[in-house]
N, C-alpha and C. Protein backbone atom coordinates (compact mmCIF):
# COMPACT_ATOMS: atom_id res chain seq x y z
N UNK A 1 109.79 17.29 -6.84
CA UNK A 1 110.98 18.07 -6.57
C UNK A 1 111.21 19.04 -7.71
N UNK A 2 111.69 20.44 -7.13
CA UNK A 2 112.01 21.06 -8.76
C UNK A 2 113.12 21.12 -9.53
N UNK A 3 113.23 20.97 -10.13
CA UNK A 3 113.99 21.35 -11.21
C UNK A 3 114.84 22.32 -11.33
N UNK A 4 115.82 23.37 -10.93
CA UNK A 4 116.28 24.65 -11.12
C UNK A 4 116.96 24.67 -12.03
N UNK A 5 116.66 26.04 -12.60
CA UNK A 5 117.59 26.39 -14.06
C UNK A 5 117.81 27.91 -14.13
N UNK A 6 118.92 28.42 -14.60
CA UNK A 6 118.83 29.88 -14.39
C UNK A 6 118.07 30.64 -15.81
N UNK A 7 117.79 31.67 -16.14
CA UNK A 7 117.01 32.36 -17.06
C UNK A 7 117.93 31.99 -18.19
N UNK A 8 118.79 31.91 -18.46
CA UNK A 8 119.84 31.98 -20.09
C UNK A 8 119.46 30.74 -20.15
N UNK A 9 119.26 29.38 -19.39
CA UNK A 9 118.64 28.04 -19.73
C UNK A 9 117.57 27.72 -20.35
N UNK A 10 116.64 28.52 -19.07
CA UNK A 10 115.31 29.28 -19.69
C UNK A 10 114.79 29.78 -21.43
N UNK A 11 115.83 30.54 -21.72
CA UNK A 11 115.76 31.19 -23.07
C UNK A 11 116.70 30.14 -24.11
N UNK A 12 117.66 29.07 -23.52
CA UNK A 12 117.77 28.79 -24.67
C UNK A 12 116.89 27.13 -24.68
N UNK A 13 116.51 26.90 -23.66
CA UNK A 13 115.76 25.31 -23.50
C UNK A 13 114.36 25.24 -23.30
N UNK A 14 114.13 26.40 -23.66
CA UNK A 14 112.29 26.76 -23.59
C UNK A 14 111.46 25.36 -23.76
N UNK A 15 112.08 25.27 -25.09
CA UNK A 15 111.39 23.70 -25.96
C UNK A 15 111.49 22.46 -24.87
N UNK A 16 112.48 22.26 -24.92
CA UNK A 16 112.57 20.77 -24.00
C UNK A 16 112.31 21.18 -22.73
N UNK A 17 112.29 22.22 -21.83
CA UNK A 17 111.57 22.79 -20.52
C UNK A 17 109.87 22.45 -20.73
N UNK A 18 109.33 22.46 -21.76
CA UNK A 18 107.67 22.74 -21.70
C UNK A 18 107.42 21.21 -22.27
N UNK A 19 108.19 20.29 -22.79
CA UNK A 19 107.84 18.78 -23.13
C UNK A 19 108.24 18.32 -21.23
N UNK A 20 109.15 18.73 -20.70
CA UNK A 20 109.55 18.06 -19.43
C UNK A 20 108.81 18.65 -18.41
N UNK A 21 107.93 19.74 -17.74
CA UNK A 21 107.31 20.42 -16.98
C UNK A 21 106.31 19.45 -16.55
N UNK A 22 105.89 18.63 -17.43
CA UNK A 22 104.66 17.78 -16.67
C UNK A 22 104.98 16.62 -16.04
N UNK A 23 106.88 16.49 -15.67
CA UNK A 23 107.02 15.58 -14.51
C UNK A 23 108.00 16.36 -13.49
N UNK A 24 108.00 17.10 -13.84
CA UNK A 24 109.34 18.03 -12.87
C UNK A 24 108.50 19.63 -12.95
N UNK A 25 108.15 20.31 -11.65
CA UNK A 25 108.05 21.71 -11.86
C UNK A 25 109.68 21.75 -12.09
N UNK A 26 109.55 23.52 -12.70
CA UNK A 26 111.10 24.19 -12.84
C UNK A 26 110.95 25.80 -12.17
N UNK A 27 112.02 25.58 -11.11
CA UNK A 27 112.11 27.21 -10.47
C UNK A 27 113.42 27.46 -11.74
N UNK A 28 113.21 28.67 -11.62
CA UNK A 28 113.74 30.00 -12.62
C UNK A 28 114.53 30.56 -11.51
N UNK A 29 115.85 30.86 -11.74
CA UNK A 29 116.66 31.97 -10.80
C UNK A 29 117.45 32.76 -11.47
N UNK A 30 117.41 33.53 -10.60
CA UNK A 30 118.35 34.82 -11.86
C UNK A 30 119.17 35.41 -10.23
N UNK A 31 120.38 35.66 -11.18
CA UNK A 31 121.95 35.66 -9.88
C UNK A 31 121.75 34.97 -8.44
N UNK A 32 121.23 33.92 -8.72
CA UNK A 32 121.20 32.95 -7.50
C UNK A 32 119.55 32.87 -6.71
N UNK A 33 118.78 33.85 -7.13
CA UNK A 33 117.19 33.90 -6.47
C UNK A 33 116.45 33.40 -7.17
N UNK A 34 115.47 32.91 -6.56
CA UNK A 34 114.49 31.88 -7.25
C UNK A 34 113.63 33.29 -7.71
N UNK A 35 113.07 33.37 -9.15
CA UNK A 35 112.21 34.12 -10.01
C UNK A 35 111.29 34.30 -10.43
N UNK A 36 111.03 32.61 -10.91
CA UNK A 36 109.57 32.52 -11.37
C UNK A 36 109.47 30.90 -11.32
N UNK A 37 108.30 30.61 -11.11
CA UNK A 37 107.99 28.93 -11.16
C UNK A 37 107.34 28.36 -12.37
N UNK A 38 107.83 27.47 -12.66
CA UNK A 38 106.92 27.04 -14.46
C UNK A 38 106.35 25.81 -13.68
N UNK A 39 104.96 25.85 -14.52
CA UNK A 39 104.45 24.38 -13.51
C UNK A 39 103.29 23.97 -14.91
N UNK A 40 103.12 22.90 -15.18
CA UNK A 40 101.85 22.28 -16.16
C UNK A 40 100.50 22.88 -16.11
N UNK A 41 100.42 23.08 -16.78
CA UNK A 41 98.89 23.68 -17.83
C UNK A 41 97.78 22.51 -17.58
N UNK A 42 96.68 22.96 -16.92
CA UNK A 42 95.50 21.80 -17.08
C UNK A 42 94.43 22.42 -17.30
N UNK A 43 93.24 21.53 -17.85
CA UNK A 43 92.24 22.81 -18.25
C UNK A 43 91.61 23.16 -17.01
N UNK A 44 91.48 24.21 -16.45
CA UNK A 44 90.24 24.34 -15.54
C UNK A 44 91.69 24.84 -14.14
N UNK A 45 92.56 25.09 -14.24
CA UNK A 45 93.91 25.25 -13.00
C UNK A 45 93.41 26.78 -12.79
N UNK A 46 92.53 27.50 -13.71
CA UNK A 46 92.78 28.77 -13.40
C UNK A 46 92.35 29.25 -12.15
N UNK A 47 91.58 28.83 -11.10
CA UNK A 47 91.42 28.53 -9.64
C UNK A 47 92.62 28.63 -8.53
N UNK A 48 93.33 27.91 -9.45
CA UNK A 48 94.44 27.17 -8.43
C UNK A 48 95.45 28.63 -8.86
N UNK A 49 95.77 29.10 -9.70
CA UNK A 49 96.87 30.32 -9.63
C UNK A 49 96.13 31.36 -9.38
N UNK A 50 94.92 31.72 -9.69
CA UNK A 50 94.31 32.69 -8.71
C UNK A 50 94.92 32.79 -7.07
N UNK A 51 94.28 31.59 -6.80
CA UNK A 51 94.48 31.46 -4.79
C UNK A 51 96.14 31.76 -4.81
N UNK A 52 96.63 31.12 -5.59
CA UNK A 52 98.60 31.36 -6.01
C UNK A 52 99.06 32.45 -5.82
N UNK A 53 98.32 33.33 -6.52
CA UNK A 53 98.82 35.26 -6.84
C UNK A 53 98.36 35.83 -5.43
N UNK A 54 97.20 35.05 -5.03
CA UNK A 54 96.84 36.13 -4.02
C UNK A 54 97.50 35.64 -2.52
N UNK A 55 97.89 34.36 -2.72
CA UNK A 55 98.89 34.15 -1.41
C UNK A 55 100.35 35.18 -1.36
N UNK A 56 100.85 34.95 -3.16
CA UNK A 56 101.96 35.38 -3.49
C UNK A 56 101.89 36.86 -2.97
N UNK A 57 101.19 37.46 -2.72
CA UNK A 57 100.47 39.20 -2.72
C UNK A 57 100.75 39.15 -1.43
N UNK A 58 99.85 38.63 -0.50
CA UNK A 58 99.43 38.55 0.93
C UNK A 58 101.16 38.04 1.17
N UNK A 59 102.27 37.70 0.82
CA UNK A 59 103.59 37.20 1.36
C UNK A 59 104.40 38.90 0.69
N UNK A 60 104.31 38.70 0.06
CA UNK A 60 105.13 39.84 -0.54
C UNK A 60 104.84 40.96 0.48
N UNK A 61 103.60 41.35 0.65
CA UNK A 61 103.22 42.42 1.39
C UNK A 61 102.79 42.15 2.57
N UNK A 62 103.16 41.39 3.66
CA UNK A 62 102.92 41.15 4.37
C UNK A 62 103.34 42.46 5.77
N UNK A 63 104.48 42.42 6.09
CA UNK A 63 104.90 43.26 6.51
C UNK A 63 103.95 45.33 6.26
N UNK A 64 103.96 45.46 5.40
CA UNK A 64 102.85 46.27 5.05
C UNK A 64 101.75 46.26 5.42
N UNK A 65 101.17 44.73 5.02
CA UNK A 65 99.78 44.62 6.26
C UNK A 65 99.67 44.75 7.41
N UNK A 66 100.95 44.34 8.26
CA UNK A 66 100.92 44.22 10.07
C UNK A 66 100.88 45.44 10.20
N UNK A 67 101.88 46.55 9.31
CA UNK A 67 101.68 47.58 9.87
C UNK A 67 100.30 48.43 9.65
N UNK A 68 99.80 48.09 8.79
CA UNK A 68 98.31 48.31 8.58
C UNK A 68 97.40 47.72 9.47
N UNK A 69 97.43 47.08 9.84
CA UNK A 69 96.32 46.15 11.26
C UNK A 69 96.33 46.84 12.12
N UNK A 70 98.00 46.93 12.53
CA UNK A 70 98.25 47.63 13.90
C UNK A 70 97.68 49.41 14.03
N UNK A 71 98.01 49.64 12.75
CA UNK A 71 97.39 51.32 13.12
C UNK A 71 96.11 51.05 12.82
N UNK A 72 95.13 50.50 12.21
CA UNK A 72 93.99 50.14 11.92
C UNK A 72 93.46 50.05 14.03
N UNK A 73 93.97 49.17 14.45
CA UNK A 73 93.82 48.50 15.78
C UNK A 73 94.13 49.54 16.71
N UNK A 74 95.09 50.51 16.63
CA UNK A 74 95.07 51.55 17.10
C UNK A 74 94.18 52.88 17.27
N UNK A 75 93.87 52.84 16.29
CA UNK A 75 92.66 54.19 16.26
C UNK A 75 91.22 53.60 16.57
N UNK A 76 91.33 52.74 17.38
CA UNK A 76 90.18 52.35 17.89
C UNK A 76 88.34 51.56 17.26
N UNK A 77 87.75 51.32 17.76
CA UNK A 77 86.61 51.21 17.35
C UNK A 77 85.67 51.95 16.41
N UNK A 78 85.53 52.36 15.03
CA UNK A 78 84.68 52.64 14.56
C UNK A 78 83.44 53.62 14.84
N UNK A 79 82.89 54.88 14.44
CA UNK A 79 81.33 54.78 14.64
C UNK A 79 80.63 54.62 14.13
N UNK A 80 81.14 53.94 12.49
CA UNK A 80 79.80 53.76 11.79
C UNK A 80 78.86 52.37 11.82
N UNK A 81 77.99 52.82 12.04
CA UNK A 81 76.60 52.04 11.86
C UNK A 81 75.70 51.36 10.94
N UNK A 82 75.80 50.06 11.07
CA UNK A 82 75.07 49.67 9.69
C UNK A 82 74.01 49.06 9.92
């Protein structure tokens, strides 16, 4: 379950936030929206926030993409040849 704390918590509980992170993630909110997620350090995770950023990407911009498919899907079939 997470943890929520707003950013001024953040900045003044940094210390005891990064001893407590490895049993509680902590969402970050700033004027009521969730901001950023703090989650434990392991060696070898860098995999796991890769696939993270690029889900985070593919959500953020999602809407952008449909409309990209759809005119993509619109102008029809291609002629190039490979």
């Amino acid at each position: 379950m997470f943890k929520i704390v707003t950013v001024s918590e953040v900045q003044k509980k940094i210390g005891q936030m990064a001893k407590n992170v490895r049993y509680n993630e902590i969402l970050v909110t700033s004027r009521g929206k969730g901001s950023m997620l703090i989650l434990p350090y392991f060696e070898g995770c860098d995999d796991f926030v890769s696939e993270y950023r690029e889900n985070y990407e593919m959500s953020v911009n999602r809407e952008n993409l449909k409309r990209k498919y759809r005119e993509s899907m619109k102008s029809g079939k291609g002629t190039l040849v490979i």
